[in-house]
Structure formats: C-alpha cells, structure tokens
C-alpha atoms as a PDB file:
ATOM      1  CA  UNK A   1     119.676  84.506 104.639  1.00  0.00           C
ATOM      2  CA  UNK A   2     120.899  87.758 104.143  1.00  0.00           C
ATOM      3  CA  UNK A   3     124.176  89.181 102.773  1.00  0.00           C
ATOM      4  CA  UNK A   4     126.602  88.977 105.687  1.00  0.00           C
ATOM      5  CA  UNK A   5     127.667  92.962 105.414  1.00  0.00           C
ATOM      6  CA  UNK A   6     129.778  92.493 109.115  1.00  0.00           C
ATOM      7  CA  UNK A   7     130.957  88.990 109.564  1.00  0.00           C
ATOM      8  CA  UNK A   8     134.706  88.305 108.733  1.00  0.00           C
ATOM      9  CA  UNK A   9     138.156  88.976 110.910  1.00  0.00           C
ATOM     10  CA  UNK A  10     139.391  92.979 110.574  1.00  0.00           C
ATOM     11  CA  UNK A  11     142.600  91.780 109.314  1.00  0.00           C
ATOM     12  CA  UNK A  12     140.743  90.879 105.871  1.00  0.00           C
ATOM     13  CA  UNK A  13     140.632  94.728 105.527  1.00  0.00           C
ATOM     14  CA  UNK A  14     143.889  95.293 105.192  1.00  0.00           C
ATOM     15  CA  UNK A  15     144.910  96.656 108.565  1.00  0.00           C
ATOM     16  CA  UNK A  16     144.659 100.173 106.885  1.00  0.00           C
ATOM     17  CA  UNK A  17     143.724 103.638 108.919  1.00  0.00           C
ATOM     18  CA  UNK A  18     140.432 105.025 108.221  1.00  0.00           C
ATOM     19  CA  UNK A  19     140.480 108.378 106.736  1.00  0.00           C
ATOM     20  CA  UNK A  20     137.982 111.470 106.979  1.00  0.00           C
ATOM     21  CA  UNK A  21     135.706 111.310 104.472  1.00  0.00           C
ATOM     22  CA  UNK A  22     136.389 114.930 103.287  1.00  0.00           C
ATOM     23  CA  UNK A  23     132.873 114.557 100.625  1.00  0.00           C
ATOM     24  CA  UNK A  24     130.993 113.514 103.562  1.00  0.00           C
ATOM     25  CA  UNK A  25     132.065 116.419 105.722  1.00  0.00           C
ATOM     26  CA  UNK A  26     131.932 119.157 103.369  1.00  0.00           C
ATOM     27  CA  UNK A  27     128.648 117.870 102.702  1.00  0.00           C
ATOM     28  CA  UNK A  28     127.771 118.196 106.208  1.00  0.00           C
ATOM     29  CA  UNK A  29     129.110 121.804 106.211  1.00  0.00           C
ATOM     30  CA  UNK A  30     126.555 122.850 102.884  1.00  0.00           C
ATOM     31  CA  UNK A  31     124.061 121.533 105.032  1.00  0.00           C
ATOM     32  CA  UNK A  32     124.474 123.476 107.769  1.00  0.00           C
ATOM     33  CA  UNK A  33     125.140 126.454 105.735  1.00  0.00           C
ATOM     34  CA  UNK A  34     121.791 126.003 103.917  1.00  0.00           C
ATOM     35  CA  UNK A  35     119.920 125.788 107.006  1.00  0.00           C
ATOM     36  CA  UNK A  36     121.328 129.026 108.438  1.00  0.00           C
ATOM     37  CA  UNK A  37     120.497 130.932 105.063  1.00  0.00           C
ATOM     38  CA  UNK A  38     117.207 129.185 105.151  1.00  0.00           C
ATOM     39  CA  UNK A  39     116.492 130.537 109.002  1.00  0.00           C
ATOM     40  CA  UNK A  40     117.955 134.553 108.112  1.00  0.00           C
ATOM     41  CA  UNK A  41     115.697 134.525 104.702  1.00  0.00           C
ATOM     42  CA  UNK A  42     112.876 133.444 106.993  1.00  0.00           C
ATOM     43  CA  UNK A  43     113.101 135.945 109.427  1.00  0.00           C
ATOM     44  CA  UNK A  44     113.735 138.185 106.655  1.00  0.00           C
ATOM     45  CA  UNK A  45     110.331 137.693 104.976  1.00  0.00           C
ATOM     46  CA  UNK A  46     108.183 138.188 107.837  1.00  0.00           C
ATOM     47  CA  UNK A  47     108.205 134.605 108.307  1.00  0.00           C
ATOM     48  CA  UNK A  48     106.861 133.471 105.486  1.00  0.00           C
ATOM     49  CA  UNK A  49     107.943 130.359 103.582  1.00  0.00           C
ATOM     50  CA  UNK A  50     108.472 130.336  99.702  1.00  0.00           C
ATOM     51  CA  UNK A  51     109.344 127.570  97.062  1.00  0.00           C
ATOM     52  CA  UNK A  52     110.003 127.598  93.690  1.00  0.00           C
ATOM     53  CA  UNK A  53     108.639 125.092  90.942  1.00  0.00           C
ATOM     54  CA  UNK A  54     110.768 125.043  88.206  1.00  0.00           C
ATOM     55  CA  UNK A  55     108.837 123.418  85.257  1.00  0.00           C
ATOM     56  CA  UNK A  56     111.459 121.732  82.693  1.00  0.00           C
ATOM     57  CA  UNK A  57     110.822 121.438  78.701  1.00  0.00           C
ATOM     58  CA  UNK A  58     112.463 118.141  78.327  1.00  0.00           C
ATOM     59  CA  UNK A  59     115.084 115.758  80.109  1.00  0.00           C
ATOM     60  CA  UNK A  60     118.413 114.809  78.017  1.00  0.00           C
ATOM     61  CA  UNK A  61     120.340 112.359  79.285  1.00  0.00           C
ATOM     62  CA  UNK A  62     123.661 111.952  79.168  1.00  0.00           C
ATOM     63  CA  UNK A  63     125.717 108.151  79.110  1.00  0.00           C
ATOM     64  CA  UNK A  64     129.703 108.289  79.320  1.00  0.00           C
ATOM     65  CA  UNK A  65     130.680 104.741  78.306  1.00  0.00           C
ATOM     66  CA  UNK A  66     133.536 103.093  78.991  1.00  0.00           C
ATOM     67  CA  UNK A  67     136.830 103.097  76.768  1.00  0.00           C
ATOM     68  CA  UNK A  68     137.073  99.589  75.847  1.00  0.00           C
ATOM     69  CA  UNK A  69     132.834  99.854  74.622  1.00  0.00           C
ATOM     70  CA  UNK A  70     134.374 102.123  72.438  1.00  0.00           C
ATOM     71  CA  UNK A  71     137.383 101.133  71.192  1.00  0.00           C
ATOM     72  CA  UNK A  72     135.660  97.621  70.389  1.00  0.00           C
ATOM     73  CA  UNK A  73     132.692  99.671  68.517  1.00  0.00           C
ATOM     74  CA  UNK A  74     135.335 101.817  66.423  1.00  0.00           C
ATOM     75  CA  UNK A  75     137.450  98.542  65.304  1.00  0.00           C
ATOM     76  CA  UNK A  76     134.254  96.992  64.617  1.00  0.00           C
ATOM     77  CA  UNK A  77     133.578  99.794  62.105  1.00  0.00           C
ATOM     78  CA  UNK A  78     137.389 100.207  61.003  1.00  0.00           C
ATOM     79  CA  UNK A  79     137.288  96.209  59.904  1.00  0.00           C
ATOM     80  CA  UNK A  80     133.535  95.925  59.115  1.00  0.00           C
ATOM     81  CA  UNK A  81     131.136  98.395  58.750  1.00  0.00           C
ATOM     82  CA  UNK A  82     133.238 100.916  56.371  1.00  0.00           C
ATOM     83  CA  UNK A  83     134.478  97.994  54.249  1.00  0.00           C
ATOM     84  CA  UNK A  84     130.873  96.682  53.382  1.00  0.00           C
ATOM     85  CA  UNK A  85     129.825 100.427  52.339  1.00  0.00           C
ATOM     86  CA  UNK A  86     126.595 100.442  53.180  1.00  0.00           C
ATOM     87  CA  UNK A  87     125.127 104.122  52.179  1.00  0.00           C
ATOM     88  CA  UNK A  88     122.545 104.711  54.723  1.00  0.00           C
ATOM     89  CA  UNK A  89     122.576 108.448  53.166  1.00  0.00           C
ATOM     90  CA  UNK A  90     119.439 108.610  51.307  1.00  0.00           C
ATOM     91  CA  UNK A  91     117.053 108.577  54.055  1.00  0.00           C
ATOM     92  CA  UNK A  92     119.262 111.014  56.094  1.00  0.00           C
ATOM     93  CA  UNK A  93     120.095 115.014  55.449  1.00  0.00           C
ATOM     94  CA  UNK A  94     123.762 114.908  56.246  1.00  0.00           C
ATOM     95  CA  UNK A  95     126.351 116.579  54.439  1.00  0.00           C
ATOM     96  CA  UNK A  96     128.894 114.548  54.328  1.00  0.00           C
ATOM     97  CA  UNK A  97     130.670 114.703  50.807  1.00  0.00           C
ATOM     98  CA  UNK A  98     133.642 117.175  51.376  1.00  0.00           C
ATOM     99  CA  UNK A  99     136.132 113.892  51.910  1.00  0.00           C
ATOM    100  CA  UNK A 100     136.825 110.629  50.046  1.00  0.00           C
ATOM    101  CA  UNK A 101     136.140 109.576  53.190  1.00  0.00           C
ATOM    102  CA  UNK A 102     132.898 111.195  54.530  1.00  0.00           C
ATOM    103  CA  UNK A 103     129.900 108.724  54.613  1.00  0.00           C
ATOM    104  CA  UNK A 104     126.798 108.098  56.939  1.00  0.00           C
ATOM    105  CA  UNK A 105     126.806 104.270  56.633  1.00  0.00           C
ATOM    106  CA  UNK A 106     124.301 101.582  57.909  1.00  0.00           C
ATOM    107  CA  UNK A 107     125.307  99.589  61.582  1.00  0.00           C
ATOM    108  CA  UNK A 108     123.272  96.607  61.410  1.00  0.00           C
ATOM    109  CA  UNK A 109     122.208  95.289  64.524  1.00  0.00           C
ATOM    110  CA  UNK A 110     121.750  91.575  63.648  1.00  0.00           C
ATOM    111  CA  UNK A 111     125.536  90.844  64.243  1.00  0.00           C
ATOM    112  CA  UNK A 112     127.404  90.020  67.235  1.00  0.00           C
ATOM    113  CA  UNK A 113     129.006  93.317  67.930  1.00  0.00           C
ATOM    114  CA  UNK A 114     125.094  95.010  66.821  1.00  0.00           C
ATOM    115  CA  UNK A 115     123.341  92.581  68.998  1.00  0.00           C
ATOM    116  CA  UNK A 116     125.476  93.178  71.900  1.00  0.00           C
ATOM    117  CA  UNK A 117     124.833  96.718  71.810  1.00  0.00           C
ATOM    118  CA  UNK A 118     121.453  96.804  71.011  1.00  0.00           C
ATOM    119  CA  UNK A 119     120.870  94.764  74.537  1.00  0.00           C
ATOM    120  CA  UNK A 120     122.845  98.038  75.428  1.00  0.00           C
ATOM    121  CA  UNK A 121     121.022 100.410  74.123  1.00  0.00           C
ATOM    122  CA  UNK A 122     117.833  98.820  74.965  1.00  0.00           C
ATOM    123  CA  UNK A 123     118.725  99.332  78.602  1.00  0.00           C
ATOM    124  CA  UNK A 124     119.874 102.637  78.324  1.00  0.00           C
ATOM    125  CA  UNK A 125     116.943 103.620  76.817  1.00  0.00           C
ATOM    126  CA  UNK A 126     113.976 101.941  78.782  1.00  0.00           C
ATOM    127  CA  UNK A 127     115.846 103.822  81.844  1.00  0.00           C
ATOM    128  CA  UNK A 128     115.542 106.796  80.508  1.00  0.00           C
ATOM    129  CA  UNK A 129     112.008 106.829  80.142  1.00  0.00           C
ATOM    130  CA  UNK A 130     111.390 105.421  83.437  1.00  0.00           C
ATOM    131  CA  UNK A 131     114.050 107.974  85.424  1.00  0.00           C
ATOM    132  CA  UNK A 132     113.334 111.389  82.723  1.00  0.00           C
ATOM    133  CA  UNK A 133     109.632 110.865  82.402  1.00  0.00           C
ATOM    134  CA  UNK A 134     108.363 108.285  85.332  1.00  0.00           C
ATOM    135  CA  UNK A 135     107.221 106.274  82.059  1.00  0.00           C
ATOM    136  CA  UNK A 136     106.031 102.455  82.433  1.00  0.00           C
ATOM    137  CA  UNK A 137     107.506 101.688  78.893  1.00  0.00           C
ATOM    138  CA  UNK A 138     110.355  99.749  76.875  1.00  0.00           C
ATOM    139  CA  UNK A 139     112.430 101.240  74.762  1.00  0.00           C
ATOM    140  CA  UNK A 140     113.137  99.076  71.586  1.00  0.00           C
ATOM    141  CA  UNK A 141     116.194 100.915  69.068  1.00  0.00           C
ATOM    142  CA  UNK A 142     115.284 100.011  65.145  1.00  0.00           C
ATOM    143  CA  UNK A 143     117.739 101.471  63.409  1.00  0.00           C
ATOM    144  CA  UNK A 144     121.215 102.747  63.901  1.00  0.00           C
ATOM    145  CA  UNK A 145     123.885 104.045  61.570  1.00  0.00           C
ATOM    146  CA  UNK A 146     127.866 106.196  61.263  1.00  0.00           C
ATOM    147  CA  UNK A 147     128.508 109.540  60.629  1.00  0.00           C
ATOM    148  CA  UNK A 148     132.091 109.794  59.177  1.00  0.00           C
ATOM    149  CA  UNK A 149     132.195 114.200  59.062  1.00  0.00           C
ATOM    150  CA  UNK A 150     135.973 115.587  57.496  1.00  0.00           C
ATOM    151  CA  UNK A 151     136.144 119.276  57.281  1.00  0.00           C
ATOM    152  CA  UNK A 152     133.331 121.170  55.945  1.00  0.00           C
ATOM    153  CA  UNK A 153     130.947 118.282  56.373  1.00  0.00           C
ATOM    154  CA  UNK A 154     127.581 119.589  58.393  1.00  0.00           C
ATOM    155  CA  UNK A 155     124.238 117.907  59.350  1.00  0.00           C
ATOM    156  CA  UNK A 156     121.495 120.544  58.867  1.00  0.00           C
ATOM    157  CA  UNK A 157     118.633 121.600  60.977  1.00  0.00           C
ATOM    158  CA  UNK A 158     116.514 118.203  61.556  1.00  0.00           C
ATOM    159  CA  UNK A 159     114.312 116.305  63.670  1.00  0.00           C
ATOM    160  CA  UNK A 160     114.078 111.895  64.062  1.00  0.00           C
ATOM    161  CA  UNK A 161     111.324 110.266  62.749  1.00  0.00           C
ATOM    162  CA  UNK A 162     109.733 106.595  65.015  1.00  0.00           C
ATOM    163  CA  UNK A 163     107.461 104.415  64.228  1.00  0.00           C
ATOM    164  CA  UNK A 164     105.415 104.731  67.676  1.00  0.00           C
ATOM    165  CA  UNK A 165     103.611 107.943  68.826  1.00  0.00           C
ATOM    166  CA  UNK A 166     106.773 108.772  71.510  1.00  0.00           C
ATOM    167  CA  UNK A 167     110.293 107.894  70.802  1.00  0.00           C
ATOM    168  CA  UNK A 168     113.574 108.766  71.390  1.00  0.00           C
ATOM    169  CA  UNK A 169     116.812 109.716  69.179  1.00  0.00           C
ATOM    170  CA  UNK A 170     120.643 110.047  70.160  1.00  0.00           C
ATOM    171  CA  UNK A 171     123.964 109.701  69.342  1.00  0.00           C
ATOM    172  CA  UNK A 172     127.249 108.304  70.885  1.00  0.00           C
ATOM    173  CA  UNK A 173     130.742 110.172  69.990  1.00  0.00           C
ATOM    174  CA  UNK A 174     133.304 107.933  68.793  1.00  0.00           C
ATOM    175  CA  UNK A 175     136.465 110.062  67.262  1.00  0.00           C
ATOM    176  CA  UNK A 176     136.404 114.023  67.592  1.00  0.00           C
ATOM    177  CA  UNK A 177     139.224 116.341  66.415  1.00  0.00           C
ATOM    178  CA  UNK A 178     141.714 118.106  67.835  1.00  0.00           C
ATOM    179  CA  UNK A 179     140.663 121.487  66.182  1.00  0.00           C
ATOM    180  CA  UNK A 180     137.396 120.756  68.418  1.00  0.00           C
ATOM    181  CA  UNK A 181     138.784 119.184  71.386  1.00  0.00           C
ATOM    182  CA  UNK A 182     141.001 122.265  72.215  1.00  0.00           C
ATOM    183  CA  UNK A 183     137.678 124.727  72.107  1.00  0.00           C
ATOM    184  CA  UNK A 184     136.089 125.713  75.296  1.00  0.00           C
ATOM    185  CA  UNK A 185     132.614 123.808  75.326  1.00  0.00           C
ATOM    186  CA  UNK A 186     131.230 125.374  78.882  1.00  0.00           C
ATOM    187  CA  UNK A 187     131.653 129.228  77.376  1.00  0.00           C
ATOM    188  CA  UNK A 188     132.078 129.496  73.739  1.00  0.00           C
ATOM    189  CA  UNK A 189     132.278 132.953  72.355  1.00  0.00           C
ATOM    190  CA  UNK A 190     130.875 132.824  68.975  1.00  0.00           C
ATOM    191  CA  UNK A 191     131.449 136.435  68.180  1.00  0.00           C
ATOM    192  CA  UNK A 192     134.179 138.101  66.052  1.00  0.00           C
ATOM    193  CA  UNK A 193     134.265 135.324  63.569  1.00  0.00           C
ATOM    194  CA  UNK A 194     135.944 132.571  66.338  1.00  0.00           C
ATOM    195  CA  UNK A 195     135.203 129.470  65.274  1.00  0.00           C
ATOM    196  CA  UNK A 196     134.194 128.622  68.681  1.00  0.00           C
ATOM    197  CA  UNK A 197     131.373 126.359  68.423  1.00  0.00           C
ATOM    198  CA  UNK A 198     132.700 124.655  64.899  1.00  0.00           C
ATOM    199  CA  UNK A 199     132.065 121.055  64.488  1.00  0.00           C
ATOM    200  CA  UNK A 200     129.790 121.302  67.674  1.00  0.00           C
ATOM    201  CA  UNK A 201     126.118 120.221  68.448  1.00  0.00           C
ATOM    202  CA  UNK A 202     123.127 122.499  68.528  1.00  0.00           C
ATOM    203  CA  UNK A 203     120.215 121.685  70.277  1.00  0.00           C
ATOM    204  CA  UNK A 204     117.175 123.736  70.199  1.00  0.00           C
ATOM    205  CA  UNK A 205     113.641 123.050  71.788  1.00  0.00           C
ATOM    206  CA  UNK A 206     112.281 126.902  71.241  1.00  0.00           C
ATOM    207  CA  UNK A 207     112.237 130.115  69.362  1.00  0.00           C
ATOM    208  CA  UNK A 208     113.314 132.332  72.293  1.00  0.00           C
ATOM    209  CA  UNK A 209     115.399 135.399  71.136  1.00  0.00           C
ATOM    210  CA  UNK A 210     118.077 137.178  73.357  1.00  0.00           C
ATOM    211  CA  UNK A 211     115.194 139.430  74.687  1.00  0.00           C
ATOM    212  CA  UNK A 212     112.826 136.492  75.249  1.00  0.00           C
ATOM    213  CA  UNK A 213     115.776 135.834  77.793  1.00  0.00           C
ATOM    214  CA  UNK A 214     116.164 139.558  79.086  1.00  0.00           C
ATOM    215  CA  UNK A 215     111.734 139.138  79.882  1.00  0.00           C
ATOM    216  CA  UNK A 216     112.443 135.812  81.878  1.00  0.00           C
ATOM    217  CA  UNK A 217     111.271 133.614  79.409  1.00  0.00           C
ATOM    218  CA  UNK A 218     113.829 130.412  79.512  1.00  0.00           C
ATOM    219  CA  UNK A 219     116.611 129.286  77.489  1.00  0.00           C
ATOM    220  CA  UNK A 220     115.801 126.893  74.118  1.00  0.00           C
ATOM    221  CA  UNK A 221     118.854 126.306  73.016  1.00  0.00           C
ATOM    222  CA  UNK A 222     122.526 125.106  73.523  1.00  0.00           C
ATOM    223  CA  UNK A 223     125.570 124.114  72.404  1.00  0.00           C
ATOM    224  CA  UNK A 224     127.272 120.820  72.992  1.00  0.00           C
ATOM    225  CA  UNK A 225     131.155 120.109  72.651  1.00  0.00           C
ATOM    226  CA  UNK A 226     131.510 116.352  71.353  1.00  0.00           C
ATOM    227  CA  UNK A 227     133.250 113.948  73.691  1.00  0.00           C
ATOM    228  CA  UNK A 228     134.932 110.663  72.674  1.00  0.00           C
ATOM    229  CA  UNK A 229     133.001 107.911  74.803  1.00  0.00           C
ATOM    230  CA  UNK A 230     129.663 110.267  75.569  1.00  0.00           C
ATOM    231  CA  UNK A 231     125.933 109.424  74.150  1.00  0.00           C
ATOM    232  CA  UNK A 232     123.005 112.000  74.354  1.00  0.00           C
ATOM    233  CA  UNK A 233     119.715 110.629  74.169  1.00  0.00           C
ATOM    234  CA  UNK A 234     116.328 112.554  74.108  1.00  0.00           C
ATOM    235  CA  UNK A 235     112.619 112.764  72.817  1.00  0.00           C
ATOM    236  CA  UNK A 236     112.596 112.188  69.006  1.00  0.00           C
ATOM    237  CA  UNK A 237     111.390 115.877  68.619  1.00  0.00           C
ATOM    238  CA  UNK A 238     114.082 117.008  69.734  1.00  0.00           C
ATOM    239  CA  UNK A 239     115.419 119.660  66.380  1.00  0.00           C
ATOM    240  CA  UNK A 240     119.056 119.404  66.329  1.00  0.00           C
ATOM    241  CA  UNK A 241     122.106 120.281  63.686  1.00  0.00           C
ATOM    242  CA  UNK A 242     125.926 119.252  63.660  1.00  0.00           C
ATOM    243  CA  UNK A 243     127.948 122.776  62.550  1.00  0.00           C
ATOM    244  CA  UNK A 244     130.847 122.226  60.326  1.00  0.00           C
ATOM    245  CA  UNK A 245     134.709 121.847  61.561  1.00  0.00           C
ATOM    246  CA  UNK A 246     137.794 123.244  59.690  1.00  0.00           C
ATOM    247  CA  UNK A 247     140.528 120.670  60.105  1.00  0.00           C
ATOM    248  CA  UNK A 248     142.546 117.481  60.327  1.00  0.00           C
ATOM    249  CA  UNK A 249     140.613 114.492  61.655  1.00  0.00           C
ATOM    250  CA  UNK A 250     137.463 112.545  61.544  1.00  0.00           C
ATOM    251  CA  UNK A 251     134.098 113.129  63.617  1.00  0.00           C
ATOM    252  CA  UNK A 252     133.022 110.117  64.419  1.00  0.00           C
ATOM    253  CA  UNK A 253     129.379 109.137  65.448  1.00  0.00           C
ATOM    254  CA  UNK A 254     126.717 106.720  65.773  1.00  0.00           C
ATOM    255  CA  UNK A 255     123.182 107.551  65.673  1.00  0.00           C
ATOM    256  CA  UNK A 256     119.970 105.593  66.922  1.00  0.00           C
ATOM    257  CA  UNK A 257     116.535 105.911  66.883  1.00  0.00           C
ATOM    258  CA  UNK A 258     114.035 104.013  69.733  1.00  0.00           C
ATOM    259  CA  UNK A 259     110.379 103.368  69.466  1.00  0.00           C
ATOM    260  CA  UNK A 260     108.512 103.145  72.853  1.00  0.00           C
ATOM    261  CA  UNK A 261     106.461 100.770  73.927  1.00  0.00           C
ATOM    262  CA  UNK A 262     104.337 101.981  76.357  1.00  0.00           C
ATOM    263  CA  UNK A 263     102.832  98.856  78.968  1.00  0.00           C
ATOM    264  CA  UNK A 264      99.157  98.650  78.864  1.00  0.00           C
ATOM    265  CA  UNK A 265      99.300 100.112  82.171  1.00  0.00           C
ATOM    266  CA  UNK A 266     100.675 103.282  80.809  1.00  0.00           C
ATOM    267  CA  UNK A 267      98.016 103.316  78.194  1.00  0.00           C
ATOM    268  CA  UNK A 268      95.240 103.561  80.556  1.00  0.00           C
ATOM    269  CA  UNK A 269      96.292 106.829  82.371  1.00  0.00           C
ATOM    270  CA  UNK A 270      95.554 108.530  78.660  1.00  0.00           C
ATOM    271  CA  UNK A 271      92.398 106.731  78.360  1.00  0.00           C
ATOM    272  CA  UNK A 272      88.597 107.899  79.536  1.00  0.00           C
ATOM    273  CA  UNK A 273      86.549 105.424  80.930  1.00  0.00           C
ATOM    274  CA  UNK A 274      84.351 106.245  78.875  1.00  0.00           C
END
C-alpha cells in the first residue's frame, strides 16, 4: 500500500487560495530565455553545436546547521570541554597564545554530546564522498578538537594528516566577531592596508599567480568569511591557514578529521586483474 498523496476532504487544507508559484514561473521564463539564446547562437555558428567541459580541482562542501546544534555544542564546551583543559596543542600548529583565553583543546567523542555528533558527522561525511566524488565509501571522523582564537591569534599555512590513503578535514564555526562579521566576505579588497580579509579563511589548492589568471589558467585560491552555524569539509590535502583578527571577541571553531573507508567494491576499480 502506498502513501495516500490524494485521499482526504479539501477542507483539511485549510480552505486557503492557491497562489502563483512566482519560483516556478520565473523558472519557466529562464527556460525559455535559454532556449531562444541557444537557437540565435546556433544560427550564429553556422549551425554548429558546442559544449563546454569544465574539469573541477576538488569539491568543498558546505553544511549550515541549525541554531539549536549549535548553541547545544557551544554550552557543551562553555560547561565541559574548557573546564577539563585538555591541550590538544602539541600535535597542532595554531597560534593561539595572545589571550588568557586562547587554546585549541581536545572534544572527545566518547560522551553523549561527542557521540551524538559523531553519528552527525559520520553522515555528513559519507555523503560527501558519495555526492562530491561518486565514492562507494564511509566516512569514519577520529579525532576532533576547539580552536578558541582572541586577537592576534593565527593558524599558519597547513595541511590534515588521516590514517587511510583518502580522507577528509573540516571545520564548523561556532562564535565569530563582530570586527569580522561586519567585513564584506563576497569582495574583499585587501589592498591599502584594509584589514579586509582579517580573521578569515584561506584556502589554496595551487600556485597560480595573477598572470596564471590573465593566460586562462584557473583560480587556486580563496577567501572564506566565517559564519556562526556553517561547516566546510574537503579532501585532507586540502592546504589551508586562519589569518589573524584585531578585536573584541572570540573565534570559535571545531575541527575534524575523517578516514575513508573505501567498500571492497570501490577497491576493485583501482585494481588490475592481474
């Protein structure tokens, strides 16, 4: 028996007026639009057809959780994880030292509150590899910990290490500033001394220069404006550093490494049969 979509009495809907679906009809419109420009570029070229096939470097994926995930994961930490101290600085090459305050401090996930989230993450993860990447894998976080960055704390230039041959890093903002919240984080001019990009993210997959980009060759890096409630997650590879922030307020983040488990299924598409 199937799920009974149409059965019940209009009334149960609330005797309401349907409304245009303005989405659905300016989707309709792009459509239509696209298919015009489509039939004028054809008879433009002769009538031949042309595609492009972009061919991407890596896939980062980005998670916004909810605000009650994280205000339950930053009490958690408020009551727990900062009173037990845990240092999980020596195997890290954060900064953080400018504050009485700044730490990077272990998150054990053998709690309740870890446990719950490691289900979480878990998830998160294993669809990752199997939306990014088409991957027939699990991934399995091992170790997670909190990045408590006051001004002048920084994270330098540095790469996750796994236990497996792929894996996957990321990290989940928890508190940011208001000296970083007010900067602009979809243009930031970072001449003239600006600040602009202070206490942000920088990702980089490359060594393109500025006339790399003028010859076509693509972009390698970018800038990322923390969010409260949003987690990044990509390959383990990936080099990253956290810049430095002039001002009131803590940056708060956690950070978590996965190891993939690829099925035996996956394994075989690498393997000769020989």
């Amino acid at each position: 028996m199937g799920v009974k979509i149409f059965d019940g009495n209009l009334d149960d809907l609330g005797g309401g007026v349907m409304k245009e679906n303005t989405d659905q009809e300016q989707a309709l419109e792009d459509a239509v639009a696209l298919k015009r420009e489509e039939e004028k570029h054809l008879e433009q070229n002769h009538g031949m057809r042309v595609a492009l096939r972009p061919i991407k470097a890596l896939n980062i994926m980005r998670v916004e959780v909810p605000d009650e995930i994280i205000d339950e994961l930053n009490t958690h930490i408020d009551t727990d994880i900062i009173p037990a101290n845990k240092s999980y600085a020596s195997g890290l090459v954060g900064q953080m030292k400018n504050d009485e305050k700044s730490a990077q401090l272990e998150f054990p996930m053998d709690d309740e509150v870890g446990s719950t989230l490691k289900t979480i993450l878990d998830q998160v993860g294993t669809t990752y590899l199997r939306s990014a990447y088409q991957r027939d894998a699990k991934a399995e976080v091992y170790n997670c910990w909190t990045n408590h960055a006051y001004a002048g704390d920084y994270n330098p230039f540095h790469d996750h290490g796994v236990k497996t041959m792929a894996g996957l890093s990321g990290f989940l903002w928890l508190k940011v500033p208001e000296c970083i919240k007010k900067l602009d984080g979809e243009n930031p001019n970072i001449n003239g001394a600006s600040g602009a990009v202070d206490g942000f993210t920088h990702l980089i997959w490359g060594t393109n220069t500025r006339k790399d980009l003028l010859q076509l060759k693509p972009q390698t890096e970018d800038y990322i404006k923390p969010e409260e409630g949003v987690m990044l997650i990509f390959p383990n590879w990936l080099k990253h550093q956290v810049l430095p922030f002039f001002g009131e307020g803590e940056r708060r983040s956690m950070a978590f490494n996965w190891n993939v488990n690829d099925s035996e299924r996956e394994m075989k598409k690498y393997m000769s049969d020989n």
